[in-house]
PDB file of N, CA and C in Angstrom:
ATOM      1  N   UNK A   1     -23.119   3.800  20.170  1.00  0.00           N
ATOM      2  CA  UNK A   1     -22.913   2.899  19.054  1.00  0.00           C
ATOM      3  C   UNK A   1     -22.604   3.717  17.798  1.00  0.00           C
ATOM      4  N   UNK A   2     -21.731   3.330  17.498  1.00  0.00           N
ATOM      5  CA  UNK A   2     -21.228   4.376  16.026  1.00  0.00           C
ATOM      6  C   UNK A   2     -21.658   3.608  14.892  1.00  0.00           C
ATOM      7  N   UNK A   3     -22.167   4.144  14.029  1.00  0.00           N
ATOM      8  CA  UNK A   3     -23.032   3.485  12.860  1.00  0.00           C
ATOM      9  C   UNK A   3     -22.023   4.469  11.384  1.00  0.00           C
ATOM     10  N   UNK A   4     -22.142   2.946  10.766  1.00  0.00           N
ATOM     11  CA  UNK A   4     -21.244   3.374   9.394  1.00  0.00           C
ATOM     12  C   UNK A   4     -22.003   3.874   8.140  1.00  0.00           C
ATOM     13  N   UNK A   5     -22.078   4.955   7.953  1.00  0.00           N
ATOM     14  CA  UNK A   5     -22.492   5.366   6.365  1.00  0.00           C
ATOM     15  C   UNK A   5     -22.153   5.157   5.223  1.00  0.00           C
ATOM     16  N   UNK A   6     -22.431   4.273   4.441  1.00  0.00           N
ATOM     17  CA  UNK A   6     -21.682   4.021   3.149  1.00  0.00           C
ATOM     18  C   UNK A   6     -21.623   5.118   2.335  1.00  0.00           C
ATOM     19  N   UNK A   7     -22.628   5.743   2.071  1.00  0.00           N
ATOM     20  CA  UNK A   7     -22.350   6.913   1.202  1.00  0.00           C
ATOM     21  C   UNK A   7     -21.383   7.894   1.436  1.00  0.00           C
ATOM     22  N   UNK A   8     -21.505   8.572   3.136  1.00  0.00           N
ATOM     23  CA  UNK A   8     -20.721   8.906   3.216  1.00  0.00           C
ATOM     24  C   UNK A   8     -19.264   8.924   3.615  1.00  0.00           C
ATOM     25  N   UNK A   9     -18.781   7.041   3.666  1.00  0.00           N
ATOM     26  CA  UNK A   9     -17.247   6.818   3.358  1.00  0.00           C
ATOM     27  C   UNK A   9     -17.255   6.415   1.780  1.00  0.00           C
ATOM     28  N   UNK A  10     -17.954   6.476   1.070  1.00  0.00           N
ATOM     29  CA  UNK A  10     -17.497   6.698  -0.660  1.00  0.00           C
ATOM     30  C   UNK A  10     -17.435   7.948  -1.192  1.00  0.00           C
ATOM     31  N   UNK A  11     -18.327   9.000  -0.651  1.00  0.00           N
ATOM     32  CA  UNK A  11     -18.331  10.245  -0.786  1.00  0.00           C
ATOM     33  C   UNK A  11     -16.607  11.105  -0.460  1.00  0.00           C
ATOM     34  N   UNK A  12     -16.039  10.307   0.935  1.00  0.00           N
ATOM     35  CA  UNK A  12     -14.709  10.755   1.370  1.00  0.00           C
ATOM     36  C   UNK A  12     -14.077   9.951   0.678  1.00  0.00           C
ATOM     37  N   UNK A  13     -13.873   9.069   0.332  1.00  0.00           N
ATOM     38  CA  UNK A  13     -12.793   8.358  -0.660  1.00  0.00           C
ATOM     39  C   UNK A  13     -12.663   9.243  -1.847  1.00  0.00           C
ATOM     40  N   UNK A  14     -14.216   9.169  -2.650  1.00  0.00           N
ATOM     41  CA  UNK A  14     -13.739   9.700  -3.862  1.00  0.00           C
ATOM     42  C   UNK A  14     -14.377  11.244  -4.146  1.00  0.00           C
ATOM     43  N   UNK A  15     -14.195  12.032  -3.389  1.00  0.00           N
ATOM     44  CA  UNK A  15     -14.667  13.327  -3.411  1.00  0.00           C
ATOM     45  C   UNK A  15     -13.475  13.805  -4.477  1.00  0.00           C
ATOM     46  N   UNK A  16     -12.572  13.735  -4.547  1.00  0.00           N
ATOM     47  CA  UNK A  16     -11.773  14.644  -5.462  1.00  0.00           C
ATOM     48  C   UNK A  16     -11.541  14.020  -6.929  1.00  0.00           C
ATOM     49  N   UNK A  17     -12.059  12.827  -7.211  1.00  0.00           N
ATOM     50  CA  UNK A  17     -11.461  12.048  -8.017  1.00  0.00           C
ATOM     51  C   UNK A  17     -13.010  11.965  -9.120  1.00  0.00           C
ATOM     52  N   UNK A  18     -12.110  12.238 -10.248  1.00  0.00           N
ATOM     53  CA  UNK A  18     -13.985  12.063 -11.448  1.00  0.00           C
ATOM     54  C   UNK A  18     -13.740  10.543 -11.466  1.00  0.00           C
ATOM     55  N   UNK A  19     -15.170  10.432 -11.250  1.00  0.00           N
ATOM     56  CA  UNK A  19     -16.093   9.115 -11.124  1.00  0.00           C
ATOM     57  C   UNK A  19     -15.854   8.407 -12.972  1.00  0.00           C
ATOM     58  N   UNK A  20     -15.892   9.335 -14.333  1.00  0.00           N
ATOM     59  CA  UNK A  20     -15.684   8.306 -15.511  1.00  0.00           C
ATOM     60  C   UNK A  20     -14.550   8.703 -15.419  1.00  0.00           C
ATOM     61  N   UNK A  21     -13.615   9.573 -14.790  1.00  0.00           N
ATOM     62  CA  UNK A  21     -11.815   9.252 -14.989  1.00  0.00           C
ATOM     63  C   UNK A  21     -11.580   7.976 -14.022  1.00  0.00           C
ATOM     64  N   UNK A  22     -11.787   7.480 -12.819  1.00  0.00           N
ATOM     65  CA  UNK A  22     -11.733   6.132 -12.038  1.00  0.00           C
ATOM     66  C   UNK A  22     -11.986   5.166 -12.761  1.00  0.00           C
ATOM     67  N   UNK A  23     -13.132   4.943 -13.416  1.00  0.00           N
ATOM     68  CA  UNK A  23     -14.136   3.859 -14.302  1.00  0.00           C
ATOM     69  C   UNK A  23     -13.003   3.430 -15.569  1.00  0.00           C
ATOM     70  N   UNK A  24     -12.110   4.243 -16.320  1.00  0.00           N
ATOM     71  CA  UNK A  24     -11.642   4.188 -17.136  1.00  0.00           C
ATOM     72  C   UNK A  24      -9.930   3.482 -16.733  1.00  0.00           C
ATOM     73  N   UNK A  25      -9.965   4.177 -15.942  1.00  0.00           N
ATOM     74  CA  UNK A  25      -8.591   3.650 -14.723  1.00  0.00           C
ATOM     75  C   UNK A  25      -8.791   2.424 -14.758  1.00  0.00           C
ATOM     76  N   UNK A  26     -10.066   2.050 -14.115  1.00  0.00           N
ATOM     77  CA  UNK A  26     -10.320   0.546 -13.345  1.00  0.00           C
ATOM     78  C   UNK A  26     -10.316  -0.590 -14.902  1.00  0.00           C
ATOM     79  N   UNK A  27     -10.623  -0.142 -15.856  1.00  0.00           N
ATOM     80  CA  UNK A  27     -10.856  -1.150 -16.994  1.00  0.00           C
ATOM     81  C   UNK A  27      -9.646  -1.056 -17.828  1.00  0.00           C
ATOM     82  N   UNK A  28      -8.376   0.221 -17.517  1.00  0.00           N
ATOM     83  CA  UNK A  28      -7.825  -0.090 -18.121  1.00  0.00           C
ATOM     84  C   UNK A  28      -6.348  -1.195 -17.008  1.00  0.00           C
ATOM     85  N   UNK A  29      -6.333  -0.954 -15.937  1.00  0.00           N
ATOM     86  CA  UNK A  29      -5.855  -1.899 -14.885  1.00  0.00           C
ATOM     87  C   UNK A  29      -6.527  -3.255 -15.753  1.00  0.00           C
ATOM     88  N   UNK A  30      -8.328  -3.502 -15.289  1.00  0.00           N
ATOM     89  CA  UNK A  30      -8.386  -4.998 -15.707  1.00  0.00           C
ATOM     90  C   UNK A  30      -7.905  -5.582 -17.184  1.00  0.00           C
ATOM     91  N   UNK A  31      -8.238  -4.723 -18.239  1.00  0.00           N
ATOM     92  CA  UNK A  31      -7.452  -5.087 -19.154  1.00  0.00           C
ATOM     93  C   UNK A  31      -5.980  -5.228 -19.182  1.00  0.00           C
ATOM     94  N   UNK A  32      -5.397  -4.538 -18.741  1.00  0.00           N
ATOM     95  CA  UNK A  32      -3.819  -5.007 -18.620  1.00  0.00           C
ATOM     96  C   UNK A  32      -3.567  -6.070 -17.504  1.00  0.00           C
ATOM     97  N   UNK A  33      -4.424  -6.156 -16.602  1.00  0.00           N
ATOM     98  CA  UNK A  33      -3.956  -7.973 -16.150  1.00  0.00           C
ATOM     99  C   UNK A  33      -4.725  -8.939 -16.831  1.00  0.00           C
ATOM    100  N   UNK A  34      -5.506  -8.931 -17.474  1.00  0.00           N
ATOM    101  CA  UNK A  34      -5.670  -9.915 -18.718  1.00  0.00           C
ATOM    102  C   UNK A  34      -4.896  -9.999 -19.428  1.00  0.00           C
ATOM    103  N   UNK A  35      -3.998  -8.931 -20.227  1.00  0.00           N
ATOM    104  CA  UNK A  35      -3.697  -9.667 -20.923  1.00  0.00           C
ATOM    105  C   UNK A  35      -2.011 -10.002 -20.795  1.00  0.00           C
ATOM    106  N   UNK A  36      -1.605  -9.147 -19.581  1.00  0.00           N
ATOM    107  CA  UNK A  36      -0.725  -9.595 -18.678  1.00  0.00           C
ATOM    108  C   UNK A  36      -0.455 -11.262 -18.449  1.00  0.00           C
ATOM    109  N   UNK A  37      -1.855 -11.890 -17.757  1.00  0.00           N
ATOM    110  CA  UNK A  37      -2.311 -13.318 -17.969  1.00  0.00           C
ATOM    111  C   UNK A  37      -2.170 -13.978 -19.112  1.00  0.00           C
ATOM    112  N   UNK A  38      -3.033 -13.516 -20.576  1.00  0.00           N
ATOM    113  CA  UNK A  38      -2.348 -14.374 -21.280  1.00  0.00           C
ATOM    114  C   UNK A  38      -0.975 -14.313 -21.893  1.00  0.00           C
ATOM    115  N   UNK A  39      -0.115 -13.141 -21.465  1.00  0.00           N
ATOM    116  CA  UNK A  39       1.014 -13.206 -22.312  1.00  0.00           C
ATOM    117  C   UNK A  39       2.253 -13.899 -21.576  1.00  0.00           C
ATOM    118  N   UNK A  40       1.868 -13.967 -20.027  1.00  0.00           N
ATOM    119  CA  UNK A  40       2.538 -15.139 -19.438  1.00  0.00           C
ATOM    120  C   UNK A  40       2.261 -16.553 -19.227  1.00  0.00           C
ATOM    121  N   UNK A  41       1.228 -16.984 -19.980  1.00  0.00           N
ATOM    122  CA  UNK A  41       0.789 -18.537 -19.942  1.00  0.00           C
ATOM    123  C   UNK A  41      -0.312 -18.503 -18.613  1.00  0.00           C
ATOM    124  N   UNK A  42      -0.675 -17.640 -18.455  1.00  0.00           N
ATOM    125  CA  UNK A  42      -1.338 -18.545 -16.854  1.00  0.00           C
ATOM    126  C   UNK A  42      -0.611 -18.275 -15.772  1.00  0.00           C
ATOM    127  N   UNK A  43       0.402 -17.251 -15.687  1.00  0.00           N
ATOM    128  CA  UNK A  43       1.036 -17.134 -14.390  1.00  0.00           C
ATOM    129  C   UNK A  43       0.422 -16.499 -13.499  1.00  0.00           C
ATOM    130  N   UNK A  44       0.052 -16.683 -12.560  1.00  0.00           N
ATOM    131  CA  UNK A  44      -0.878 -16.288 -11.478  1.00  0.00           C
ATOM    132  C   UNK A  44      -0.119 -15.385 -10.129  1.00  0.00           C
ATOM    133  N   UNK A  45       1.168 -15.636 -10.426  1.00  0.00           N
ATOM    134  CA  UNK A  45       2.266 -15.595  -9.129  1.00  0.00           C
ATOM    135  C   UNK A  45       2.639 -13.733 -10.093  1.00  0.00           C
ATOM    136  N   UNK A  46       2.579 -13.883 -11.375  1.00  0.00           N
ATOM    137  CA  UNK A  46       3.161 -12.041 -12.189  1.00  0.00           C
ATOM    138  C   UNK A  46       1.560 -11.516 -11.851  1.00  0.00           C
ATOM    139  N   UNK A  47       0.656 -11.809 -12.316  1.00  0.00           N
ATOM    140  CA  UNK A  47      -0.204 -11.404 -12.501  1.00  0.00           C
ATOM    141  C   UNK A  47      -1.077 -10.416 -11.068  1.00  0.00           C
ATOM    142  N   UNK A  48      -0.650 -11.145  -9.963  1.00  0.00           N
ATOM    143  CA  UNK A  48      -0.839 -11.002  -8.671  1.00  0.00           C
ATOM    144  C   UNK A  48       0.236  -9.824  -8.678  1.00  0.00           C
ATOM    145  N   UNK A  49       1.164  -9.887  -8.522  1.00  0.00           N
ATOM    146  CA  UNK A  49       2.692  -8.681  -8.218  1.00  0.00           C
ATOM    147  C   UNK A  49       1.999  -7.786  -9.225  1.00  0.00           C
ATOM    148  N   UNK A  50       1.478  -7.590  -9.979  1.00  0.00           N
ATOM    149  CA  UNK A  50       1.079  -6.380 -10.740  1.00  0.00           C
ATOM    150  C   UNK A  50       0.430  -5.541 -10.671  1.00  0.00           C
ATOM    151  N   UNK A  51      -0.789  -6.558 -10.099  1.00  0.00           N
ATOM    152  CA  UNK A  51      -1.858  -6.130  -9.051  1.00  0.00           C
ATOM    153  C   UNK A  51      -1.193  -5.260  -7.749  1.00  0.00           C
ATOM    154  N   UNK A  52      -0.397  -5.765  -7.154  1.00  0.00           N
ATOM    155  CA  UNK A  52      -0.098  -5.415  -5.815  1.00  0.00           C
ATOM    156  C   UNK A  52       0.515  -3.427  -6.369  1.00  0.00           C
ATOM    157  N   UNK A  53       1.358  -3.627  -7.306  1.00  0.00           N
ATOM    158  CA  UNK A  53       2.001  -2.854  -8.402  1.00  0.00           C
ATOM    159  C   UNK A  53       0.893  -1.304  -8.271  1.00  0.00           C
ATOM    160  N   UNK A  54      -0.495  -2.095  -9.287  1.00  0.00           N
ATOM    161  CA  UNK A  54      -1.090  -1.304  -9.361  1.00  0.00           C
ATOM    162  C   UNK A  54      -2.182  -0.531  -8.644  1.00  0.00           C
ATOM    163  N   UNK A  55      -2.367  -1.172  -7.139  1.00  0.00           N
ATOM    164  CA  UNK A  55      -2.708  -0.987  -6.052  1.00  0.00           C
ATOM    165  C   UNK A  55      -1.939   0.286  -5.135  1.00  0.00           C
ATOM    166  N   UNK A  56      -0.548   0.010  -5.228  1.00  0.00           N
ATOM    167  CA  UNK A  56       0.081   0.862  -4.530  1.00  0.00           C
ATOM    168  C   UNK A  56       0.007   2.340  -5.274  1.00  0.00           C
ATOM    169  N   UNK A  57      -0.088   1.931  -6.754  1.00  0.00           N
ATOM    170  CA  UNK A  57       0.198   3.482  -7.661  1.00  0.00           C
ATOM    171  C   UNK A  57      -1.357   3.915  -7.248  1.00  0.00           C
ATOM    172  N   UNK A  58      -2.564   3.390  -6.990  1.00  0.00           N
ATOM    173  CA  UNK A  58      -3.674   3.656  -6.986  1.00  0.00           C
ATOM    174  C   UNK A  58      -4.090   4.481  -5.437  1.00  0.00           C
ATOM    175  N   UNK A  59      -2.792   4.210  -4.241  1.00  0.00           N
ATOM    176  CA  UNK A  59      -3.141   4.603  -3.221  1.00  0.00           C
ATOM    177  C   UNK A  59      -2.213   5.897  -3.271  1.00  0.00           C
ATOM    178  N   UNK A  60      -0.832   5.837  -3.824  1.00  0.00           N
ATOM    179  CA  UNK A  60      -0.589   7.098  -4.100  1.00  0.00           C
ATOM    180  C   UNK A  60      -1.335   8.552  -5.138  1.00  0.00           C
ATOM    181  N   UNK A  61      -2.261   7.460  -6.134  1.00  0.00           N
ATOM    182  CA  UNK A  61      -3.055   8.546  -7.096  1.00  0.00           C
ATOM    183  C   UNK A  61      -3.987   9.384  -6.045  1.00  0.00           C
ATOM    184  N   UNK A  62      -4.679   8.598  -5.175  1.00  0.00           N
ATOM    185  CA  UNK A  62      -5.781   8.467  -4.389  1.00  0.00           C
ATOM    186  C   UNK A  62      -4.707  10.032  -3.199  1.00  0.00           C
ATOM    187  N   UNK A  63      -3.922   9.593  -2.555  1.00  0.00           N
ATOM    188  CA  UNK A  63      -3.331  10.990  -1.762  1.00  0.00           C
ATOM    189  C   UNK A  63      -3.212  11.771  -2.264  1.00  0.00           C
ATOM    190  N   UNK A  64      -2.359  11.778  -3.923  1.00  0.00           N
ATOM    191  CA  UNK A  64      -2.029  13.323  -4.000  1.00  0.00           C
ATOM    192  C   UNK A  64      -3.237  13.875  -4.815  1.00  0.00           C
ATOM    193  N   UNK A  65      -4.184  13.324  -5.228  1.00  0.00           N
ATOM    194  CA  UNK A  65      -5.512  13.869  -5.795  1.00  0.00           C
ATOM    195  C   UNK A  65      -6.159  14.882  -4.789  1.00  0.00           C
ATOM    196  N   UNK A  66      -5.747  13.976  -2.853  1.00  0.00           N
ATOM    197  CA  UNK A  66      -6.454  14.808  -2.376  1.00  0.00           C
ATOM    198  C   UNK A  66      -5.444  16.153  -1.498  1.00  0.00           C
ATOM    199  N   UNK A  67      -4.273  16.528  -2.172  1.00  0.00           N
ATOM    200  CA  UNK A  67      -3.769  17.326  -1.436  1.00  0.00           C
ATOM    201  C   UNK A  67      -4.416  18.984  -2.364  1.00  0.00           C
ATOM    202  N   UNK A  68      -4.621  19.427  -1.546  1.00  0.00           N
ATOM    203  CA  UNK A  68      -5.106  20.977  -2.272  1.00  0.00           C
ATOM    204  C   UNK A  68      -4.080  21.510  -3.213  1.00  0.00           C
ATOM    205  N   UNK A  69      -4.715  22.425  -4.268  1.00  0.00           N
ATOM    206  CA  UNK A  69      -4.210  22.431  -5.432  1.00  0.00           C
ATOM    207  C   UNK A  69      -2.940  23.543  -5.425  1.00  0.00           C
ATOM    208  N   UNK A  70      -3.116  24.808  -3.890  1.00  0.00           N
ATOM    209  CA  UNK A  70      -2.502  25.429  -3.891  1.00  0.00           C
ATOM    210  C   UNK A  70      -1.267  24.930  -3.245  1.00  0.00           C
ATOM    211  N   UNK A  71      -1.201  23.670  -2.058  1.00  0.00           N
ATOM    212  CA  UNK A  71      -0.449  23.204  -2.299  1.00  0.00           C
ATOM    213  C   UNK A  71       0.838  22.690  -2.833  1.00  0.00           C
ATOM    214  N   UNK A  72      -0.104  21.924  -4.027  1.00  0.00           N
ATOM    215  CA  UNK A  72       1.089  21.312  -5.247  1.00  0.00           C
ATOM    216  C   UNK A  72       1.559  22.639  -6.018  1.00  0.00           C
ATOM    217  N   UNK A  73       0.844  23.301  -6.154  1.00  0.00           N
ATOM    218  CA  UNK A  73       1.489  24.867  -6.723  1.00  0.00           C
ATOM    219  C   UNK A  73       2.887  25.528  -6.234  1.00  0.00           C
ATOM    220  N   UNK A  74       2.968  25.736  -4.811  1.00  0.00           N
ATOM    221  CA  UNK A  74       3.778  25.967  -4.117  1.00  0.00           C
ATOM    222  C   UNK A  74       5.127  25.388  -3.925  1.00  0.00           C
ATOM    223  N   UNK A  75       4.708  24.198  -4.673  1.00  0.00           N
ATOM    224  CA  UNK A  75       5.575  22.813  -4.346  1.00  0.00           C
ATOM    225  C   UNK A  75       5.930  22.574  -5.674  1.00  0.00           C
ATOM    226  N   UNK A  76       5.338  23.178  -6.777  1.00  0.00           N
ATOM    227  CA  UNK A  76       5.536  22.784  -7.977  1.00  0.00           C
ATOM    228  C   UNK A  76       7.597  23.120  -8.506  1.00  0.00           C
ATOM    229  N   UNK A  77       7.514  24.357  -8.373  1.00  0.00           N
ATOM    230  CA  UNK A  77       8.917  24.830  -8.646  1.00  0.00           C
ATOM    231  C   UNK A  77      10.449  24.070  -7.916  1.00  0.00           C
ATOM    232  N   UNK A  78      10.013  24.077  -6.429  1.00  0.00           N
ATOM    233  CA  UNK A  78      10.867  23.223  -5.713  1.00  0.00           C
ATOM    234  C   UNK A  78      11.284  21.792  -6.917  1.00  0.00           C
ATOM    235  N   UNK A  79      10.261  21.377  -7.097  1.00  0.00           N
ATOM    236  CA  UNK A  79      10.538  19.518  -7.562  1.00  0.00           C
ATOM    237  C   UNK A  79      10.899  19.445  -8.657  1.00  0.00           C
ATOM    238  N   UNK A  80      10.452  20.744  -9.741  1.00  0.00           N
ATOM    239  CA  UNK A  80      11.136  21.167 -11.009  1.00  0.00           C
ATOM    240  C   UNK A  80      12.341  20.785 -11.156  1.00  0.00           C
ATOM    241  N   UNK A  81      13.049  21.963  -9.865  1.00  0.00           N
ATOM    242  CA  UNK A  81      14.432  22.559  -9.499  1.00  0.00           C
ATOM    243  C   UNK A  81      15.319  21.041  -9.407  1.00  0.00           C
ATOM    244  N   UNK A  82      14.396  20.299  -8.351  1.00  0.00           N
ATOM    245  CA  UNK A  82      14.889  18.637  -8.075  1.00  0.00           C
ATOM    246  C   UNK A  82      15.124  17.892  -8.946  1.00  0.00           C
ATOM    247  N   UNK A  83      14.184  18.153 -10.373  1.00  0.00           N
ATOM    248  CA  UNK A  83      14.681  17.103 -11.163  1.00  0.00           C
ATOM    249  C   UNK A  83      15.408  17.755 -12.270  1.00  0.00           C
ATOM    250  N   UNK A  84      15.672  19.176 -12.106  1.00  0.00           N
ATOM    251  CA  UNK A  84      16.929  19.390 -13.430  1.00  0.00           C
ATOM    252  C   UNK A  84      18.130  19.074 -12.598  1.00  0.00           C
ATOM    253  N   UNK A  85      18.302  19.123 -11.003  1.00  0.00           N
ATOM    254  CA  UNK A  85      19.219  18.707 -10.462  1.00  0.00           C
ATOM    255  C   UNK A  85      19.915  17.391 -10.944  1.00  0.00           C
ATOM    256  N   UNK A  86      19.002  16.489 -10.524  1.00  0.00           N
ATOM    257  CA  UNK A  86      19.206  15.193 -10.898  1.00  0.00           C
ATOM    258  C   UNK A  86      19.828  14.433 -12.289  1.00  0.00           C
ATOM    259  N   UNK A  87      18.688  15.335 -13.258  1.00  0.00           N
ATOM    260  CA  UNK A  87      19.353  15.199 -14.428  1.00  0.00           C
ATOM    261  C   UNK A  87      20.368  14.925 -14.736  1.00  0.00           C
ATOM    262  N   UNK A  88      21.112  16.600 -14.091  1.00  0.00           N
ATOM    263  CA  UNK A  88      22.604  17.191 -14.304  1.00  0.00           C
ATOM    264  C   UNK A  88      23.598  16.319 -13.683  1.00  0.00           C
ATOM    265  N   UNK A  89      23.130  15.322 -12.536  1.00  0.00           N
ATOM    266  CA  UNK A  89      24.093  14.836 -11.441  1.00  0.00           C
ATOM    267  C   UNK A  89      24.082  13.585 -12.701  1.00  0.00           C
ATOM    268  N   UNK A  90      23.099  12.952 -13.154  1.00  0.00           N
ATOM    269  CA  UNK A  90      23.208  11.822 -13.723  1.00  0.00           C
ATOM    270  C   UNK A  90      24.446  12.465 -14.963  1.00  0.00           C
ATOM    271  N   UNK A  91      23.838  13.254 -15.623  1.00  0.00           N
ATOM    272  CA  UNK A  91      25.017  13.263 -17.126  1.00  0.00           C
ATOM    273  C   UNK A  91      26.367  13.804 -16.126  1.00  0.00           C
ATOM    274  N   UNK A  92      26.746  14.317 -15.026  1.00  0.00           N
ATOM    275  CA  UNK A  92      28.367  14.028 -14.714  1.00  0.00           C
ATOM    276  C   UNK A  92      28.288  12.977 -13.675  1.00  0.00           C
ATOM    277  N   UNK A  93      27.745  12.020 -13.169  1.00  0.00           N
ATOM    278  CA  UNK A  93      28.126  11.535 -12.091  1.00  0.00           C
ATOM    279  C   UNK A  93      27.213   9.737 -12.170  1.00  0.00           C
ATOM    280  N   UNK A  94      26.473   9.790 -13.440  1.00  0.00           N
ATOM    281  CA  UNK A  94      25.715   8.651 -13.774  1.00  0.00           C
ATOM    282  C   UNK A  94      26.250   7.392 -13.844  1.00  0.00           C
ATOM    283  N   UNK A  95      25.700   6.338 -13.823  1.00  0.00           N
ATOM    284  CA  UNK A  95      26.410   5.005 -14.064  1.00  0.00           C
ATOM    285  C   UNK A  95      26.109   4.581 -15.259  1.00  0.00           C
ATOM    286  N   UNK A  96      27.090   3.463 -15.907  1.00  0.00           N
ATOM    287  CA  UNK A  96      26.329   3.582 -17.570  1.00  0.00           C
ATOM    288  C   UNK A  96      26.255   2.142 -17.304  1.00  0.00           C
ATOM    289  N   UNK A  97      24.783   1.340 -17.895  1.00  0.00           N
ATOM    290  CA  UNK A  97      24.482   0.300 -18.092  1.00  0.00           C
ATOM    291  C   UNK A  97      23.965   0.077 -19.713  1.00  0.00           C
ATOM    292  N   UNK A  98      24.350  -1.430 -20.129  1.00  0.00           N
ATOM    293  CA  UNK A  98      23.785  -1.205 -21.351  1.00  0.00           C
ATOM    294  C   UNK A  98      23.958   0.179 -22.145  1.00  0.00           C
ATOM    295  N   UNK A  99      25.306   0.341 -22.185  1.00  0.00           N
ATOM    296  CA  UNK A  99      25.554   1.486 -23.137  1.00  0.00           C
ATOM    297  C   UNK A  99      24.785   2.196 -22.789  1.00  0.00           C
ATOM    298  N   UNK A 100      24.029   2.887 -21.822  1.00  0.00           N
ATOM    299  CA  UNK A 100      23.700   4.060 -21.656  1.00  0.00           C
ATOM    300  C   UNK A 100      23.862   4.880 -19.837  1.00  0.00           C
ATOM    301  N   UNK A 101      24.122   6.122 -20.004  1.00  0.00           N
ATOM    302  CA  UNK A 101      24.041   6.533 -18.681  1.00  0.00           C
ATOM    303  C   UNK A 101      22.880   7.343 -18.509  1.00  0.00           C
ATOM    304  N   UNK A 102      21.769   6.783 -17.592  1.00  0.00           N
ATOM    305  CA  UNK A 102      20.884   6.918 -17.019  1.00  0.00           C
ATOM    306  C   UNK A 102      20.668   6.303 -15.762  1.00  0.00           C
ATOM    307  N   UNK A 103      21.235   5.988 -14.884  1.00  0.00           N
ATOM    308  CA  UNK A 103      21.029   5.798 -13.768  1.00  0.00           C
ATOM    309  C   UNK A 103      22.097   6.159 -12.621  1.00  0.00           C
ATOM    310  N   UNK A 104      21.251   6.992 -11.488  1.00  0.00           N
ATOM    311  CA  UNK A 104      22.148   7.611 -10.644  1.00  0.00           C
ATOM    312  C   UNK A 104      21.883   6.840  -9.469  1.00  0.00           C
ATOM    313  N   UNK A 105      23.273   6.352  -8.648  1.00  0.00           N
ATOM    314  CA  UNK A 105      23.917   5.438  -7.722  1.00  0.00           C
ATOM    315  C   UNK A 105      23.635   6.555  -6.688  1.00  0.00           C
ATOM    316  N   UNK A 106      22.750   6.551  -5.584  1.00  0.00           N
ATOM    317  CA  UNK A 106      22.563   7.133  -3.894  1.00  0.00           C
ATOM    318  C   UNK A 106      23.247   6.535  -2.866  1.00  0.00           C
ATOM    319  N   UNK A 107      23.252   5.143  -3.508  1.00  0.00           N
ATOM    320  CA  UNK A 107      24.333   3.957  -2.375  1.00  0.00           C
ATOM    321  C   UNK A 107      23.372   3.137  -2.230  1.00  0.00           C
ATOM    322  N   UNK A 108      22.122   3.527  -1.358  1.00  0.00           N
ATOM    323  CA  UNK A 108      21.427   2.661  -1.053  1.00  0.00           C
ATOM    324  C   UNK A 108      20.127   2.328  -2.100  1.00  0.00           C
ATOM    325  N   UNK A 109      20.302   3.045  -3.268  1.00  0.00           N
ATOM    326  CA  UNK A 109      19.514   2.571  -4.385  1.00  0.00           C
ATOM    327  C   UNK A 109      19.886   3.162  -5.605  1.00  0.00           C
ATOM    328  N   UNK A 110      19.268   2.539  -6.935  1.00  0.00           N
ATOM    329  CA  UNK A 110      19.806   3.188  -7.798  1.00  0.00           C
ATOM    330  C   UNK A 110      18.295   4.032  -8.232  1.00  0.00           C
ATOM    331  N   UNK A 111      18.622   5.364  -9.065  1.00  0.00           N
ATOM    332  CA  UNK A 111      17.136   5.894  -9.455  1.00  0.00           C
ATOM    333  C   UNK A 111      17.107   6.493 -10.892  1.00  0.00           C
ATOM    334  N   UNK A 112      16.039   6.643 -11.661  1.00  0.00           N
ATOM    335  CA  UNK A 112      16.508   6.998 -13.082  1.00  0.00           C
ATOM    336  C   UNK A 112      15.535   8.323 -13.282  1.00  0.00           C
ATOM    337  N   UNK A 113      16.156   9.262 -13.008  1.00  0.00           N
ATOM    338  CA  UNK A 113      15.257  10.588 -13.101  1.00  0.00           C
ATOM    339  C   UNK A 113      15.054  10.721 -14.495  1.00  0.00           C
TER     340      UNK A 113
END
């Protein structure tokens, strides 16, 4: 019979993550769907998608918090390199909306480095 530890599946969730940096996270999420709520009348249908929104950014915070630091180090220069790339592709190769060019066309999406 396998028996569940709460402490120690909260301990693995949030081992890498400070406990008043989360706390501050979490109130500033609930405050912005409040007032998300009142600045759309009561819409329940935005308010929800925002949530979902800020759920997903919360499961990506939650992975790369826990990838080791030497890691992202290693990895740091590569993604640098990626986004002066991008940059550069946008100012010759960008699409211009609204009078401005910032967004680069992949085909199958557009992205705004």
């Amino acid at each position: 019979m396998i028996t569940l530890d709460i402490k120690k599946i909260g301990y693995y969730f949030t081992r890498y993550i400070d406990n008043f940096l989360l706390a501050g996270i979490f109130l500033l999420m609930l405050t912005g769907l409040i007032v998300l709520y009142s600045a759309t009348g009561g819409n329940l249908t935005r308010v929800i998608s925002q949530l979902i929104n800020m759920v997903v950014a919360f499961v990506v915070m939650w992975i790369v918090a826990n990838i080791p630091l030497q890691r992202i180090m290693r990895l740091a220069f590569p993604i640098y390199v990626l986004g002066i790339i991008l940059l550069v592709a946008v100012a010759l190769f960008g699409e211009v909306q609204n009078g401005a060019r910032r967004w680069l066309n992949l085909g199958f999406t557009n992205i705004q480095p």
